[in-house]
Protein backbone atom coordinates (compact mmCIF):
# COMPACT_ATOMS: atom_id res chain seq x y z
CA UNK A 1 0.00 0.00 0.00
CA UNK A 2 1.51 3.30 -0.86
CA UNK A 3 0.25 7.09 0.13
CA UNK A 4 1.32 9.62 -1.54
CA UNK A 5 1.21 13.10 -3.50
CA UNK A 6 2.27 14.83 -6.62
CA UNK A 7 1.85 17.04 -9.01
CA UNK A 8 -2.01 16.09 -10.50
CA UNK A 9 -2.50 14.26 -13.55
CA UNK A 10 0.31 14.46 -16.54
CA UNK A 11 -1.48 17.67 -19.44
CA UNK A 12 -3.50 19.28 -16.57
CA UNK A 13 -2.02 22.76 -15.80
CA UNK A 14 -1.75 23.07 -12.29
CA UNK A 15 -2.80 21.17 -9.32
CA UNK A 16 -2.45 18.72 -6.55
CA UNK A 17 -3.11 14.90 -6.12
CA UNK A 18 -3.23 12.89 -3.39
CA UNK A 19 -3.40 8.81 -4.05
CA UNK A 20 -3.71 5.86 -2.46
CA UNK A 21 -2.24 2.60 -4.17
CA UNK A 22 -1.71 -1.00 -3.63
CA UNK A 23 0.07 -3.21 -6.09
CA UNK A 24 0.98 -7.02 -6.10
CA UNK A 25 4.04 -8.89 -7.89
CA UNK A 26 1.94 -11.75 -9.38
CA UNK A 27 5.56 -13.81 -10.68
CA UNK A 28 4.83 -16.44 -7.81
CA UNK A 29 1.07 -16.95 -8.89
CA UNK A 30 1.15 -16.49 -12.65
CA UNK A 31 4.96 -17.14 -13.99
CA UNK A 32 4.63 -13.91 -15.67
CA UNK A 33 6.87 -10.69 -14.45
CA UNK A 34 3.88 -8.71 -14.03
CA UNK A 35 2.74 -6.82 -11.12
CA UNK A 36 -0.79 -5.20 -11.45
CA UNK A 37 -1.85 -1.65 -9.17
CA UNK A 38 -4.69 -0.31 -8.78
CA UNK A 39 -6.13 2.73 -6.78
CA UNK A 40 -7.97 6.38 -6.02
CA UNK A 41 -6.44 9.61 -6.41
CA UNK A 42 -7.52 12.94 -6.02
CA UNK A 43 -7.09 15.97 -7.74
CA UNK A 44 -7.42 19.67 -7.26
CA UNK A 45 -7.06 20.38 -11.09
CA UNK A 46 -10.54 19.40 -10.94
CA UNK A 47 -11.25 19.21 -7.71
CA UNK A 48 -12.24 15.27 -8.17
CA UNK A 49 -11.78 11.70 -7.03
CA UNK A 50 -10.46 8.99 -10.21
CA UNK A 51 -10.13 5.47 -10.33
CA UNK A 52 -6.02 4.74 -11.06
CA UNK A 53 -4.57 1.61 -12.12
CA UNK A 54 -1.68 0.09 -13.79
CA UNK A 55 0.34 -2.57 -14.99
CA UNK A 56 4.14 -3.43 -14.73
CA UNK A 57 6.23 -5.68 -16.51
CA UNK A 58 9.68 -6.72 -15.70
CA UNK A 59 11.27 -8.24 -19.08
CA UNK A 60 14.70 -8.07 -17.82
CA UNK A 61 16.41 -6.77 -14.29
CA UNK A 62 16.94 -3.84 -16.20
CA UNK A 63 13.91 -2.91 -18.80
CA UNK A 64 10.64 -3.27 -18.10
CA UNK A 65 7.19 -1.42 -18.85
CA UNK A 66 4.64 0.04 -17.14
CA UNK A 67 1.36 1.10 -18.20
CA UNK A 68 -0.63 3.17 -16.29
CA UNK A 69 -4.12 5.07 -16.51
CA UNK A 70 -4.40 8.66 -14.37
CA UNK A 71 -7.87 8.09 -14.45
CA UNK A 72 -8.45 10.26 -17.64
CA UNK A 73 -5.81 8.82 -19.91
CA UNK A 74 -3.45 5.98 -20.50
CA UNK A 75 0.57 6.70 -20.68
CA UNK A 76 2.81 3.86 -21.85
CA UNK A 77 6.57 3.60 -20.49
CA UNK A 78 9.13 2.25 -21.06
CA UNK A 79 12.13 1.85 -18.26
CA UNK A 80 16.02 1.39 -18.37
CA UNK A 81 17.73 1.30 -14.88
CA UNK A 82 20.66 0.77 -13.69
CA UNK A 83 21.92 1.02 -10.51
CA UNK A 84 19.79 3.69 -8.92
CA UNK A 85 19.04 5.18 -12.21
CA UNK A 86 15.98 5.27 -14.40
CA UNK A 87 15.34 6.44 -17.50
CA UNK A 88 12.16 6.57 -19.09
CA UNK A 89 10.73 6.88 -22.22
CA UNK A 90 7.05 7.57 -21.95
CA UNK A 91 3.98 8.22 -24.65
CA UNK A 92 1.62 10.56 -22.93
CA UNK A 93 -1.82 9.59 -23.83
CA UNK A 94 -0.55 7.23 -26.04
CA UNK A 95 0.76 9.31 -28.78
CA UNK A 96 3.09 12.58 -27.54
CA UNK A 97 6.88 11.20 -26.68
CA UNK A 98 8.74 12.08 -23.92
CA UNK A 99 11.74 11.36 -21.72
CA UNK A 100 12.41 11.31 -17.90
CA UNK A 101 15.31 10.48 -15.58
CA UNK A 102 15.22 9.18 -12.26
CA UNK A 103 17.75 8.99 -9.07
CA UNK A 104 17.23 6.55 -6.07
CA UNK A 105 19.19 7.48 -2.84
């Protein structure tokens, strides 16, 4: 179970969210890297609860995807890591590209 907050939903142009998650590594049950999430977040962009969700997979230790819905739209990734690095290449709403990088510490 995670708690958080963060900036609200990826194309909105200002906000707040605030989201509860839980998520389960299904390897053990299914033989498939996957690990399914699902949750509620809210948002002050417009001032509304949404249904989140999302799926991981793990194809190697080091890429994997995850595709996950805001509870508006659905954003594809796809994640390098190594080490405590990530890098991201993501397709907002499906179609816009994008890149992110990520530090662990």
């Amino acid at each position: 179970m995670i708690l958080g907050t963060s900036s609200d939903r990826i194309g909105t142009p200002g906000g707040q969210s605030f989201y509860a998650t839980a998520s389960k590594n299904m390897k053990r049950e299914t033989k498939l890297p996957i690990a399914p999430y699902f949750g509620v977040a809210y948002g002050t962009n417009q001032d509304r609860l949404r249904y989140i969700g999302g799926l991981n997979i793990g194809f190697t230790e080091q890429l994997g995807s995850l595709v996950l819905f805001d509870g508006a739209h659905v954003h594809p990734l796809l994640n390098f890591s190594y080490r405590q690095h990530v890098v991201s290449f993501i397709l907002v709403r499906g179609k816009e590209p994008g890149v992110s990088y990520s530090i662990s510490f």
